[in-house]
C-alpha atoms as a PDB file:
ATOM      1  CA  UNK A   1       0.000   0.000   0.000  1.00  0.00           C
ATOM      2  CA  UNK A   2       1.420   3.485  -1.044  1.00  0.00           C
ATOM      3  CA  UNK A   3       0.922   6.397   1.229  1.00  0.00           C
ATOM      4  CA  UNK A   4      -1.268   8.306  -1.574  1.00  0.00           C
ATOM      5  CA  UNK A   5      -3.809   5.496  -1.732  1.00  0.00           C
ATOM      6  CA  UNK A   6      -3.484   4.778   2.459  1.00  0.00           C
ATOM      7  CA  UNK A   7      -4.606   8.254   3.075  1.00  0.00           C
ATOM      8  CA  UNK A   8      -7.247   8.760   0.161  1.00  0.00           C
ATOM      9  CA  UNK A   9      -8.893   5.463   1.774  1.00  0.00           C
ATOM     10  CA  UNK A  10      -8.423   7.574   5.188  1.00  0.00           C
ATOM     11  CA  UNK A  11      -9.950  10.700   4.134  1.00  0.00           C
ATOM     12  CA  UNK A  12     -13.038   8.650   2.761  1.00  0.00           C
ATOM     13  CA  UNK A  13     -13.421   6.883   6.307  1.00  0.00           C
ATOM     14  CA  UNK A  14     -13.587  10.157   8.076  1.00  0.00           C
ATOM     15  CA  UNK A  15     -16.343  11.349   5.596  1.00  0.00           C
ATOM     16  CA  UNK A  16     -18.424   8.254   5.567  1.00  0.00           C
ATOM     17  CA  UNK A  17     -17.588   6.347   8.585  1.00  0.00           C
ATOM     18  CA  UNK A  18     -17.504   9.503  11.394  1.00  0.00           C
ATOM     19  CA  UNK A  19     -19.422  11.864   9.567  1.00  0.00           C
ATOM     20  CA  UNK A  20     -16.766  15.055   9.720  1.00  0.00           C
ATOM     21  CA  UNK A  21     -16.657  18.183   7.651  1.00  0.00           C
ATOM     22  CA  UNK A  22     -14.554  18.640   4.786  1.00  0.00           C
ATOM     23  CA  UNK A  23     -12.471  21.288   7.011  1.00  0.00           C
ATOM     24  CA  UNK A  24     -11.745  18.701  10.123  1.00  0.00           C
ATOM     25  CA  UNK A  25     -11.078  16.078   7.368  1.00  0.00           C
ATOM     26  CA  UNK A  26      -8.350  18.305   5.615  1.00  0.00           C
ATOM     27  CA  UNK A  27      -6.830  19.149   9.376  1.00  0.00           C
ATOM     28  CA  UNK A  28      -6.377  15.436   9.851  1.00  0.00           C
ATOM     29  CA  UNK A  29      -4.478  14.766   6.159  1.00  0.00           C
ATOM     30  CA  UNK A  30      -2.444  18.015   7.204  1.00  0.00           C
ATOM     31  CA  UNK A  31      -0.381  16.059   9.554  1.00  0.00           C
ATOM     32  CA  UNK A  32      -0.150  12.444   7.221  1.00  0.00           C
ATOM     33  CA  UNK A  33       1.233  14.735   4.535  1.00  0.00           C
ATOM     34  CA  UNK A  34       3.924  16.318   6.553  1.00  0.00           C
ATOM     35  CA  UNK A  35       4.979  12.858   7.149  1.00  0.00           C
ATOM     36  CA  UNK A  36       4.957  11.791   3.591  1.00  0.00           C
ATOM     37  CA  UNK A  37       7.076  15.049   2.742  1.00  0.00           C
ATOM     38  CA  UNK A  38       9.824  14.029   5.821  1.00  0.00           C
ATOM     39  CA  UNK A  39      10.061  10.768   4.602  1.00  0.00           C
ATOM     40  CA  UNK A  40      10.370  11.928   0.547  1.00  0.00           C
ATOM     41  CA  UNK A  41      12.951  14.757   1.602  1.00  0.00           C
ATOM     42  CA  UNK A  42      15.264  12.037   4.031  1.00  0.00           C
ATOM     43  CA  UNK A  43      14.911   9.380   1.033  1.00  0.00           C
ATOM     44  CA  UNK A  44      13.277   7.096   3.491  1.00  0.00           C
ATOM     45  CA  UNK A  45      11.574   4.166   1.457  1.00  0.00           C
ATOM     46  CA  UNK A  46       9.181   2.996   3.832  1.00  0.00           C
ATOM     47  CA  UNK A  47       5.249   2.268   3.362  1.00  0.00           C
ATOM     48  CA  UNK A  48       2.439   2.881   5.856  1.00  0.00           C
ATOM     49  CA  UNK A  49       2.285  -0.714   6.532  1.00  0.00           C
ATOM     50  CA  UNK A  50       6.225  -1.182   7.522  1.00  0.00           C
ATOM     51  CA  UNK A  51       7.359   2.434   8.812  1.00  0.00           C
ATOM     52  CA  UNK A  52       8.331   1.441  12.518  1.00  0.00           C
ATOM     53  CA  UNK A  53       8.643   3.917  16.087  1.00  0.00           C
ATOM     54  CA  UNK A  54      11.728   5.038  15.195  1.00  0.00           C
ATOM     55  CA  UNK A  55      11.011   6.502  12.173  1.00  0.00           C
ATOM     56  CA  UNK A  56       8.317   8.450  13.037  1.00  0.00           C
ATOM     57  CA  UNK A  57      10.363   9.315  16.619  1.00  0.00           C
ATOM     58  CA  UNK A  58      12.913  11.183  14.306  1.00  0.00           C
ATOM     59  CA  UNK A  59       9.810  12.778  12.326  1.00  0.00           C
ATOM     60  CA  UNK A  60       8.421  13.931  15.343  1.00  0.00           C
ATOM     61  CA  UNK A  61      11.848  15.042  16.667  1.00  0.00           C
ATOM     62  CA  UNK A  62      12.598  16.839  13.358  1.00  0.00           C
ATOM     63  CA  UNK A  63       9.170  19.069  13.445  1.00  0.00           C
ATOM     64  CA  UNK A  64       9.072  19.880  17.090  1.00  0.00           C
ATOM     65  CA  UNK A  65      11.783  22.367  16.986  1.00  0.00           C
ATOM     66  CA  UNK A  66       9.495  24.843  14.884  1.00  0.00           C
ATOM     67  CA  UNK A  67       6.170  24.038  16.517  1.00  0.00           C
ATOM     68  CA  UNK A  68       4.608  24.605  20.301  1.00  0.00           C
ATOM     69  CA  UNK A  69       4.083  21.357  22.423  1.00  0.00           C
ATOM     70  CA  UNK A  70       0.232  21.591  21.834  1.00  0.00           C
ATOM     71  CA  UNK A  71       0.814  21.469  18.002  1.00  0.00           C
ATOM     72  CA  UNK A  72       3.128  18.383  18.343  1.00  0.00           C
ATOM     73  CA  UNK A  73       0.281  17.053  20.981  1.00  0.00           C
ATOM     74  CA  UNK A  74      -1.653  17.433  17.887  1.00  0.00           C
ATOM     75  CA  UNK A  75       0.432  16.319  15.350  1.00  0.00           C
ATOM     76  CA  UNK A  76       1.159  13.045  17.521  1.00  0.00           C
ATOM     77  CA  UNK A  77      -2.702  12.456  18.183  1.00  0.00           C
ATOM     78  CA  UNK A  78      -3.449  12.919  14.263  1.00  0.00           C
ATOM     79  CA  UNK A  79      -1.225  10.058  13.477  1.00  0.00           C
ATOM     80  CA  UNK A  80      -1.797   7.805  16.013  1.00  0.00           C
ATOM     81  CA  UNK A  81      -5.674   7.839  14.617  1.00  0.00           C
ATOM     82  CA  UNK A  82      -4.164   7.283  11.400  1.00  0.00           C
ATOM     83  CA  UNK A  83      -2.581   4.406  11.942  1.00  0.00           C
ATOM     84  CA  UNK A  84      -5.311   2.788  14.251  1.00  0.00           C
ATOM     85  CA  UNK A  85      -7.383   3.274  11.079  1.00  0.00           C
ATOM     86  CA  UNK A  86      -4.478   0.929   9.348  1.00  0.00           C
ATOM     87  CA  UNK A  87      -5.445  -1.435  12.330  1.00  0.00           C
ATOM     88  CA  UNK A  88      -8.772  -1.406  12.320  1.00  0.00           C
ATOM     89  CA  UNK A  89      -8.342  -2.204   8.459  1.00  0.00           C
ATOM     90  CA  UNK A  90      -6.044  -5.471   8.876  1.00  0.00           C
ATOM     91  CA  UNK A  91      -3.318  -3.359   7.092  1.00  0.00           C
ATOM     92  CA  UNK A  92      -0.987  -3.132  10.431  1.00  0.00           C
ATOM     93  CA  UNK A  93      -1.240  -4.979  13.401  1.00  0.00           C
ATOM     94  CA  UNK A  94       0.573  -2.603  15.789  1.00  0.00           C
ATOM     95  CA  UNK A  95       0.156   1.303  16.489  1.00  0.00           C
ATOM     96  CA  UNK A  96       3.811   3.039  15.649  1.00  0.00           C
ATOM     97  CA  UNK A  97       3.019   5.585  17.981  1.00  0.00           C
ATOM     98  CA  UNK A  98       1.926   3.454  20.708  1.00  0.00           C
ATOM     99  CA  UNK A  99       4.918   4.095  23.198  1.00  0.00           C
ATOM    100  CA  UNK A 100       5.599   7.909  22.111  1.00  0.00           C
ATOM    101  CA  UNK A 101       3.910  10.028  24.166  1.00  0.00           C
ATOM    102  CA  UNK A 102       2.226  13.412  23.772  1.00  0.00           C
ATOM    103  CA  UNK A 103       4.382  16.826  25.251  1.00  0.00           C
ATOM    104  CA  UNK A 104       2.873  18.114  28.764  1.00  0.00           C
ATOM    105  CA  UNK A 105       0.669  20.908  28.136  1.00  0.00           C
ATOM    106  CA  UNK A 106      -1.363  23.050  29.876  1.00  0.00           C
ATOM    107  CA  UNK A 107      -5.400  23.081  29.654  1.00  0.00           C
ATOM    108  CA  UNK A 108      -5.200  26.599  27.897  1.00  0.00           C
ATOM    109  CA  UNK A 109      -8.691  28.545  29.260  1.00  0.00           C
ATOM    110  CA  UNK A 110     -10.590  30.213  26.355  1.00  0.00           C
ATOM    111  CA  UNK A 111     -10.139  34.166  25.747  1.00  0.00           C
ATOM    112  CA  UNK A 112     -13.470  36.106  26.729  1.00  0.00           C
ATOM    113  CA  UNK A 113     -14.743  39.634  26.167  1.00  0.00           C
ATOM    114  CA  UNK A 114     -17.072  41.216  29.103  1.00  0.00           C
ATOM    115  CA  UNK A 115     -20.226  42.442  28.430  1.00  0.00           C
ATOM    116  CA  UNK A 116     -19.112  45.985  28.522  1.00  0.00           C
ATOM    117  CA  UNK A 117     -16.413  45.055  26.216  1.00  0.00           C
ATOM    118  CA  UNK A 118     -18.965  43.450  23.654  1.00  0.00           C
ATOM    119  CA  UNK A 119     -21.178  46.738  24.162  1.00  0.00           C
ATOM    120  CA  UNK A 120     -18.802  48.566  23.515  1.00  0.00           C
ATOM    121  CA  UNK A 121     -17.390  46.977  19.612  1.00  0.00           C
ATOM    122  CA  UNK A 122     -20.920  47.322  18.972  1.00  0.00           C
ATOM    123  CA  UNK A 123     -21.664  50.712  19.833  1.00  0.00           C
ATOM    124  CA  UNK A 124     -18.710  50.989  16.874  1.00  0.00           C
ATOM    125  CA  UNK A 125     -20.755  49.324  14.203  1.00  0.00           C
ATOM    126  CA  UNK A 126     -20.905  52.272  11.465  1.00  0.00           C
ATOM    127  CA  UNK A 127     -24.695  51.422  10.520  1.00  0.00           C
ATOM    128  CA  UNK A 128     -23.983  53.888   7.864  1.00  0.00           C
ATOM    129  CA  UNK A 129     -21.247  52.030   6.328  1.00  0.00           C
ATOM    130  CA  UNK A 130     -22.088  51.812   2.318  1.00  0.00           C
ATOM    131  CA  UNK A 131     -19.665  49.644  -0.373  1.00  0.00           C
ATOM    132  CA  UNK A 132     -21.016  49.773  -4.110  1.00  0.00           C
ATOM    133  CA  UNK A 133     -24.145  50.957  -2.891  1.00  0.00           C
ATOM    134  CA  UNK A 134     -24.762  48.335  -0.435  1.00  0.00           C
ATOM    135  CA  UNK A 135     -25.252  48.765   3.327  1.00  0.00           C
ATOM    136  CA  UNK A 136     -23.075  46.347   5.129  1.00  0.00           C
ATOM    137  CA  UNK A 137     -22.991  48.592   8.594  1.00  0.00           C
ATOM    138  CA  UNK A 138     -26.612  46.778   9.288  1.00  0.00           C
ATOM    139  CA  UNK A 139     -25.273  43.251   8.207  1.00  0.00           C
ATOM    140  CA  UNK A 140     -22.151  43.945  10.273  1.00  0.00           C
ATOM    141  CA  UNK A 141     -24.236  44.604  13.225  1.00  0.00           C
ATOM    142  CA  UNK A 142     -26.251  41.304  12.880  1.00  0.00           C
ATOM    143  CA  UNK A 143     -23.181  39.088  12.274  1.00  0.00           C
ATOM    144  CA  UNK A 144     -21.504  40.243  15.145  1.00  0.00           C
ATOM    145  CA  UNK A 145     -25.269  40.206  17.419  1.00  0.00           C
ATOM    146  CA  UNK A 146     -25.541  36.446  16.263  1.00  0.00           C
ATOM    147  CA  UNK A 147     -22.109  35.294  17.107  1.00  0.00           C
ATOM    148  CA  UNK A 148     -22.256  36.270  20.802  1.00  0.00           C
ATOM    149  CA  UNK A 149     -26.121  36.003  20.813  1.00  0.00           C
ATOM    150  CA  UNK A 150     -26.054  32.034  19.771  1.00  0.00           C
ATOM    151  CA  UNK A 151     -22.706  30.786  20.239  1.00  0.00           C
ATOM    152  CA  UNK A 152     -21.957  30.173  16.324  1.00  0.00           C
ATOM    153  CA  UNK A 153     -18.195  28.995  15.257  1.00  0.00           C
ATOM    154  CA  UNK A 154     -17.568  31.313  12.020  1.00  0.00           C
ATOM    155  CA  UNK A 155     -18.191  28.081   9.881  1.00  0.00           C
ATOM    156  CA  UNK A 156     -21.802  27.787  11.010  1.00  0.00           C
ATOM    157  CA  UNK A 157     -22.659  31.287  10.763  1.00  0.00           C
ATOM    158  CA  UNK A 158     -21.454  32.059   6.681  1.00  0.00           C
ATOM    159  CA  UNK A 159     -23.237  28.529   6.057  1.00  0.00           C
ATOM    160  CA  UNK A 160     -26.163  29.880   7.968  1.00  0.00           C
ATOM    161  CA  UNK A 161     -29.142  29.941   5.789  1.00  0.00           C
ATOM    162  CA  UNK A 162     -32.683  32.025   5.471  1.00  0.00           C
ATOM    163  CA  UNK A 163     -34.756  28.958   5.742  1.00  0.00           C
ATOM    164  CA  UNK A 164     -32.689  27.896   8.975  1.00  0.00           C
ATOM    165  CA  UNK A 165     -34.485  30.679  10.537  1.00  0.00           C
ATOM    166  CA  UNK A 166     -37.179  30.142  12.877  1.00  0.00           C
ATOM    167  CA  UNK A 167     -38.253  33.418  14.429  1.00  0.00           C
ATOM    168  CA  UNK A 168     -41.720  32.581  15.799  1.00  0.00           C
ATOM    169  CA  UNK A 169     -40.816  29.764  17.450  1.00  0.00           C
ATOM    170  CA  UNK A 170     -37.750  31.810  18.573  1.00  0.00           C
ATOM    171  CA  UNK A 171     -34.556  29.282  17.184  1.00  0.00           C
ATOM    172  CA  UNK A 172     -32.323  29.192  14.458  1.00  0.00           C
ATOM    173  CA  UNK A 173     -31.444  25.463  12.853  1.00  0.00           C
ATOM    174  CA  UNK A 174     -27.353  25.427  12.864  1.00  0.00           C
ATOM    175  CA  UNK A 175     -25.331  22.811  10.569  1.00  0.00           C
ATOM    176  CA  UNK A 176     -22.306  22.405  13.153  1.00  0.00           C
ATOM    177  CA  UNK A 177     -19.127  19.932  12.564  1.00  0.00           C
ATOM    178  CA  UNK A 178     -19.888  16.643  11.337  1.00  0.00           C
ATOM    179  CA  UNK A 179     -23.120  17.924   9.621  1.00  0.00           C
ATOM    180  CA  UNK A 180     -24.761  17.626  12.990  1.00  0.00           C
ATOM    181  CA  UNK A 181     -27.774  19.778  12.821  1.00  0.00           C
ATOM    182  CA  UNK A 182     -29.465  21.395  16.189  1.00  0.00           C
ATOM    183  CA  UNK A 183     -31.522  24.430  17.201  1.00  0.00           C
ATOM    184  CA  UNK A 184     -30.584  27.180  18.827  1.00  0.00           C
ATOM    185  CA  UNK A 185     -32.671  29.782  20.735  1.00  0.00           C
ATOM    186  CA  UNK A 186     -32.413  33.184  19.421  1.00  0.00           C
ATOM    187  CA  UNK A 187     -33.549  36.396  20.806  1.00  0.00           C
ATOM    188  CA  UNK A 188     -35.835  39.116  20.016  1.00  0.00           C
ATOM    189  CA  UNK A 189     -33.176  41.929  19.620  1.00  0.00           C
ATOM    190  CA  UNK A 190     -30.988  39.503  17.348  1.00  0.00           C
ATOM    191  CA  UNK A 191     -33.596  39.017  15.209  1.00  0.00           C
ATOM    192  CA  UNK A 192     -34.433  42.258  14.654  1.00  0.00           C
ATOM    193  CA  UNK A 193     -31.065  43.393  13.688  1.00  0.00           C
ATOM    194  CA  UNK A 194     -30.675  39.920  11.193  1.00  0.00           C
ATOM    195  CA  UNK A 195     -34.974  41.596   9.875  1.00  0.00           C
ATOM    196  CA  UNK A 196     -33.095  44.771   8.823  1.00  0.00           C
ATOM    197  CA  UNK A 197     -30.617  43.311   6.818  1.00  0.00           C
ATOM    198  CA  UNK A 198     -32.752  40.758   5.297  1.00  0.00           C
ATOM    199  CA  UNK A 199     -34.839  44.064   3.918  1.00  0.00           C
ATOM    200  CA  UNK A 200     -31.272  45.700   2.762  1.00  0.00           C
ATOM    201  CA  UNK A 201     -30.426  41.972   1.403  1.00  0.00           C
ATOM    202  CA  UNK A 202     -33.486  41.459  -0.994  1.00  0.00           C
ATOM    203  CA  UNK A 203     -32.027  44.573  -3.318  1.00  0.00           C
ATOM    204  CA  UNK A 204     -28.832  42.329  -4.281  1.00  0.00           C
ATOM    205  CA  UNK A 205     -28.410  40.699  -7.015  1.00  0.00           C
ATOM    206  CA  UNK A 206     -27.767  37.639  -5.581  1.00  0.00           C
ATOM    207  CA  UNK A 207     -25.451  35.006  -6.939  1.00  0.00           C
ATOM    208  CA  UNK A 208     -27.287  31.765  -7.619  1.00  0.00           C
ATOM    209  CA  UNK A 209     -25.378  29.551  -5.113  1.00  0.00           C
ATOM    210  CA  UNK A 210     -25.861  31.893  -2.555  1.00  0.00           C
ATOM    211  CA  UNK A 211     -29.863  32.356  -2.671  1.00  0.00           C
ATOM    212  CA  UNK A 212     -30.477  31.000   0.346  1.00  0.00           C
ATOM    213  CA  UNK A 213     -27.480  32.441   2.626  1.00  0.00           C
ATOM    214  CA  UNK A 214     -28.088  35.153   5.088  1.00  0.00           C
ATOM    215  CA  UNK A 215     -25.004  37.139   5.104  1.00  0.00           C
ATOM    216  CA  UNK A 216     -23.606  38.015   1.795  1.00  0.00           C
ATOM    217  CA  UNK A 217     -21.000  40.346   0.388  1.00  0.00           C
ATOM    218  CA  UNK A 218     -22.012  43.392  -1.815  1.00  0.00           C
ATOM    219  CA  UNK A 219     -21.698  41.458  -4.506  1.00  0.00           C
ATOM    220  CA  UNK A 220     -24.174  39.117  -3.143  1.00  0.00           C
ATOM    221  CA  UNK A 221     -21.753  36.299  -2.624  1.00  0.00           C
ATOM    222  CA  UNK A 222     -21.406  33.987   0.384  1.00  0.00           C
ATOM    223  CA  UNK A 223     -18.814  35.785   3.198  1.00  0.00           C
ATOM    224  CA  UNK A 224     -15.171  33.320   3.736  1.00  0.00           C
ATOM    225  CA  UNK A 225     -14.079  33.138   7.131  1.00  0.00           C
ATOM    226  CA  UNK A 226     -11.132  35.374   6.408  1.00  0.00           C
ATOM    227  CA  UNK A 227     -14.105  37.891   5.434  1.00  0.00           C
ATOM    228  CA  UNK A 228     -15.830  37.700   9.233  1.00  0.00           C
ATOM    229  CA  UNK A 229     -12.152  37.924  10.686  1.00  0.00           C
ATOM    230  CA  UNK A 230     -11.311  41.272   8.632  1.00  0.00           C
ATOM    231  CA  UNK A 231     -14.941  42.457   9.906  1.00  0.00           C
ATOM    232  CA  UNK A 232     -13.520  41.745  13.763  1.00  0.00           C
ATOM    233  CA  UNK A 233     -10.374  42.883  13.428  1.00  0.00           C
ATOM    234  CA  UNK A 234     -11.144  46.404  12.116  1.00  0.00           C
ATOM    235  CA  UNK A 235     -13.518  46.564  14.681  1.00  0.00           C
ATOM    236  CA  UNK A 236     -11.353  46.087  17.541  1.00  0.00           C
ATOM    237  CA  UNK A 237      -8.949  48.339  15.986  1.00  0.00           C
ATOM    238  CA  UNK A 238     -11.427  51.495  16.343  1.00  0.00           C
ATOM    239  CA  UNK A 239     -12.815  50.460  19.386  1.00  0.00           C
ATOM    240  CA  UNK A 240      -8.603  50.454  20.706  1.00  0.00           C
ATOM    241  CA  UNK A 241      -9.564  47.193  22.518  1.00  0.00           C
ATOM    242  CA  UNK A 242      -6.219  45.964  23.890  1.00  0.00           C
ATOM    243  CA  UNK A 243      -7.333  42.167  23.226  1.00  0.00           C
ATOM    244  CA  UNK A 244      -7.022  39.295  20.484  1.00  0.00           C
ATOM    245  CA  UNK A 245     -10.488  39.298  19.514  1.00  0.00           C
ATOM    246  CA  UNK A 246     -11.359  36.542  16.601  1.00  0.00           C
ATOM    247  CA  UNK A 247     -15.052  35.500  16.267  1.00  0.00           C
ATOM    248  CA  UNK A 248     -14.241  32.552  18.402  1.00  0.00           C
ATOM    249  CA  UNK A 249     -14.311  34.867  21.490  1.00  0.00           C
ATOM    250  CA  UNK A 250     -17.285  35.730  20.690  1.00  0.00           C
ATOM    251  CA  UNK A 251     -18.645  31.895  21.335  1.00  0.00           C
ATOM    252  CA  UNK A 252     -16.172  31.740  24.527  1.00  0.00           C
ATOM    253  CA  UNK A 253     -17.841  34.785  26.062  1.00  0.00           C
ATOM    254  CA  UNK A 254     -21.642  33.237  25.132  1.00  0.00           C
ATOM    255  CA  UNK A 255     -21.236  30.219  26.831  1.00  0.00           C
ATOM    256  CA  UNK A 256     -19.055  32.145  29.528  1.00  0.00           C
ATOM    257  CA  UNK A 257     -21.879  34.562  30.479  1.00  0.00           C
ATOM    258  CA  UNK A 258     -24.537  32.006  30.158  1.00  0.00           C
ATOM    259  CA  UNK A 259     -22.761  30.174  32.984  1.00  0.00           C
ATOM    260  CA  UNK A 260     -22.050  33.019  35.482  1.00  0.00           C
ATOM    261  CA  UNK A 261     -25.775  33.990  35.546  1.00  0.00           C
ATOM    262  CA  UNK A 262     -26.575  30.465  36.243  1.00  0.00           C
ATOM    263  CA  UNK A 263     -27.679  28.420  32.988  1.00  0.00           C
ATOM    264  CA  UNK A 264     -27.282  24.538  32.923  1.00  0.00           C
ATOM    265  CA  UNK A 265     -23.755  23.297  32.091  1.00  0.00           C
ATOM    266  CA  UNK A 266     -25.843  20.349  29.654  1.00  0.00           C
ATOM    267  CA  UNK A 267     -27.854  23.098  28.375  1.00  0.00           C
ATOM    268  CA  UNK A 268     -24.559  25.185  27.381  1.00  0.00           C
ATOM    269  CA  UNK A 269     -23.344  22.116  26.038  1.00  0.00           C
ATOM    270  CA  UNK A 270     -26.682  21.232  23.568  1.00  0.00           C
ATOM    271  CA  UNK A 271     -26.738  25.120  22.021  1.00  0.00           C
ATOM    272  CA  UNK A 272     -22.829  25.038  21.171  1.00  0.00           C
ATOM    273  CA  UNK A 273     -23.027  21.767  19.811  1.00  0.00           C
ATOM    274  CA  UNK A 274     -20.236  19.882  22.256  1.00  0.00           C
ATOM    275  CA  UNK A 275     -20.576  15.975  21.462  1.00  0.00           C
ATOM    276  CA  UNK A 276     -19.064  15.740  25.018  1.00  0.00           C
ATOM    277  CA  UNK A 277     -19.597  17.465  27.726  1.00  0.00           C
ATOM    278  CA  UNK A 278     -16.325  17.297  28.667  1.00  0.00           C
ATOM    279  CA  UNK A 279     -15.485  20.178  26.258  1.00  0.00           C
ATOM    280  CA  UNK A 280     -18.241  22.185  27.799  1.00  0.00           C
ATOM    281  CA  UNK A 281     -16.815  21.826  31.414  1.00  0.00           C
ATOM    282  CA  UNK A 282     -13.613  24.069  30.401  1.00  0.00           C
ATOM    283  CA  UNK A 283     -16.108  26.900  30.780  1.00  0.00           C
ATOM    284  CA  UNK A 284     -16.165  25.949  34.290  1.00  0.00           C
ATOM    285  CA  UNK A 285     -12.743  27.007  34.895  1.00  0.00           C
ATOM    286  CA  UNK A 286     -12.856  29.973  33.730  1.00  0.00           C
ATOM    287  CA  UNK A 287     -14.252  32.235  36.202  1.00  0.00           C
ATOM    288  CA  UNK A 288     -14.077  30.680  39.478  1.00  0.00           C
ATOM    289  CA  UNK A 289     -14.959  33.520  41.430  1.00  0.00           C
ATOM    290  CA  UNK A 290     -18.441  33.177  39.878  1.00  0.00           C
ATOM    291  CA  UNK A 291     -18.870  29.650  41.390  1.00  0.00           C
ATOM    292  CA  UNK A 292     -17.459  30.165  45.030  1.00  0.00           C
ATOM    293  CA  UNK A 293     -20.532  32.915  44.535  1.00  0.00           C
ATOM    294  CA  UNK A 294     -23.257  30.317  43.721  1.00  0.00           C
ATOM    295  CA  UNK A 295     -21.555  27.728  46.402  1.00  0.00           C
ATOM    296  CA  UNK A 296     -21.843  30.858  49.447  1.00  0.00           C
ATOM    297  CA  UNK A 297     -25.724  31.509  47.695  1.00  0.00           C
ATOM    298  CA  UNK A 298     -27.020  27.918  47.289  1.00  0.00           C
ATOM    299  CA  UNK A 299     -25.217  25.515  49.788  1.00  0.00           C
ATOM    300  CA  UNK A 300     -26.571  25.133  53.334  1.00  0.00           C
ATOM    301  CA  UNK A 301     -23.646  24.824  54.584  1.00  0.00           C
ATOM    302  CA  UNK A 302     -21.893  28.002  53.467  1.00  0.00           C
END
């Protein structure tokens, strides 16, 4: 088996078998490839089926001086699920990475804005803001309201779609990873600001892929995710916010508020779309003030 055809066969598996996105699926061949390119740059004729530990020690070794111990955590992690895949297949019977283990890292604690700080790169939105005779200051306002309002990653809100909108019963239907679909309350105030740009949307010419998207470019195109992260970034540049702001802060600081004024940790978990709840509970760490508050409030022994 060649490495080409050993991680095409992969690639397929994590589409059909588990069900991930195209983007997670590209993340996981990121880290085969490197391999392959070590192993064609050293002159290193091994297959997937005979490369042994030592091999991919010195691969590991040879990468880790110009990435961070969580990135080699990952890298290590990625290829250890490639080659159980290999297993599970009858192409290997043993795991090369069995033995090596994974750097020491830290549980690093999500970056969140305050409410005041969120008022306040709001309060910036120019809702005048015209390109080619387009208003984007209104659709700039509701991308940013939606974010922190319902907890969207940037890939769920520029796939986010008109007829995934379900004002009167008060949720919005979000695709998250894996094509996993689930509904997500969303408020009366978020609405309204998404109603105003829906009117300014309807006088695009909309490109015919796109006819069902919410937030579009002037040219009535769906936004990239380099396009929301422009949006953010100029923001926090007028607003002279002295923080790294991306619009996954936005979804820290939802589920981070949520908590402090006392939602349900499963109920977090359901609107961001965690499969485990485990990923949830880092939220609990981050403001521990907040519980020692709801321990001296609730507990009868306090």
């Amino acid at each position: 088996m060649k490495w080409q055809e050993a991680l095409t066969d992969y690639k397929h598996y994590l589409q059909i078998e588990r069900g991930l996105s195209q983007n997670s699926i590209e993340n996981y061949a990121y880290d085969i490839k490197k391999l392959i390119k070590y192993l064609e740059a050293n002159e290193i004729n091994t297959s997937p089926i005979s490369i042994n530990t030592d091999t991919i020690k010195n691969f590991i070794y040879s990468v880790s001086k110009s990435i961070n111990p969580r990135s080699q955590a990952r890298l290590i992690s990625g290829l250890r699920n490639f080659f159980d895949y290999l297993i599970f297949e009858n192409y290997r019977e043993n795991n090369p990475l069995e033995l090596i283990e994974s750097p020491r890292i830290g549980r690093k604690l999500p970056d969140t804005l305050s409410i005041k700080d969120i008022d306040a790169l709001i309060s910036e939105i120019d809702l005048s803001y015209e390109y080619r005779g387009v208003n984007l200051g209104h659709r700039n306002k509701a991308i940013i309201e939606t974010l922190y309002s319902c907890g969207l990653r940037v890939s769920e809100l520029i796939e986010l779609k008109i007829s995934d909108l379900f004002f009167k019963e008060g949720f919005i239907k979000v695709t998250g990873k894996g094509d996993k679909e689930r509904f997500v309350p969303i408020g009366p105030t978020t609405q309204n600001y998404i109603s105003i740009w829906n009117d300014i949307r309807k006088h695009i010419d909309i490109d015919a892929g796109s006819k069902d998207i919410v937030f579009l470019n002037y040219m009535g195109k769906k936004l990239t995710r380099a396009m929301i992260f422009t949006i953010i970034k100029q923001l926090v540049e007028k607003t002279g916010l002295n923080k790294n702001v991306s619009p996954h802060t936005f979804r820290h600081s939802f589920a981070t508020h949520l908590l402090e004024n006392g939602a349900d940790l499963r109920a977090i978990q359901m609107m961001l779309g965690h499969e485990s709840i485990t990923t949830t509970e880092i939220y609990m760490h981050v403001d521990r003030s907040h519980l020692s508050e709801v321990l001296n409030k609730f507990h009868p022994r306090k």
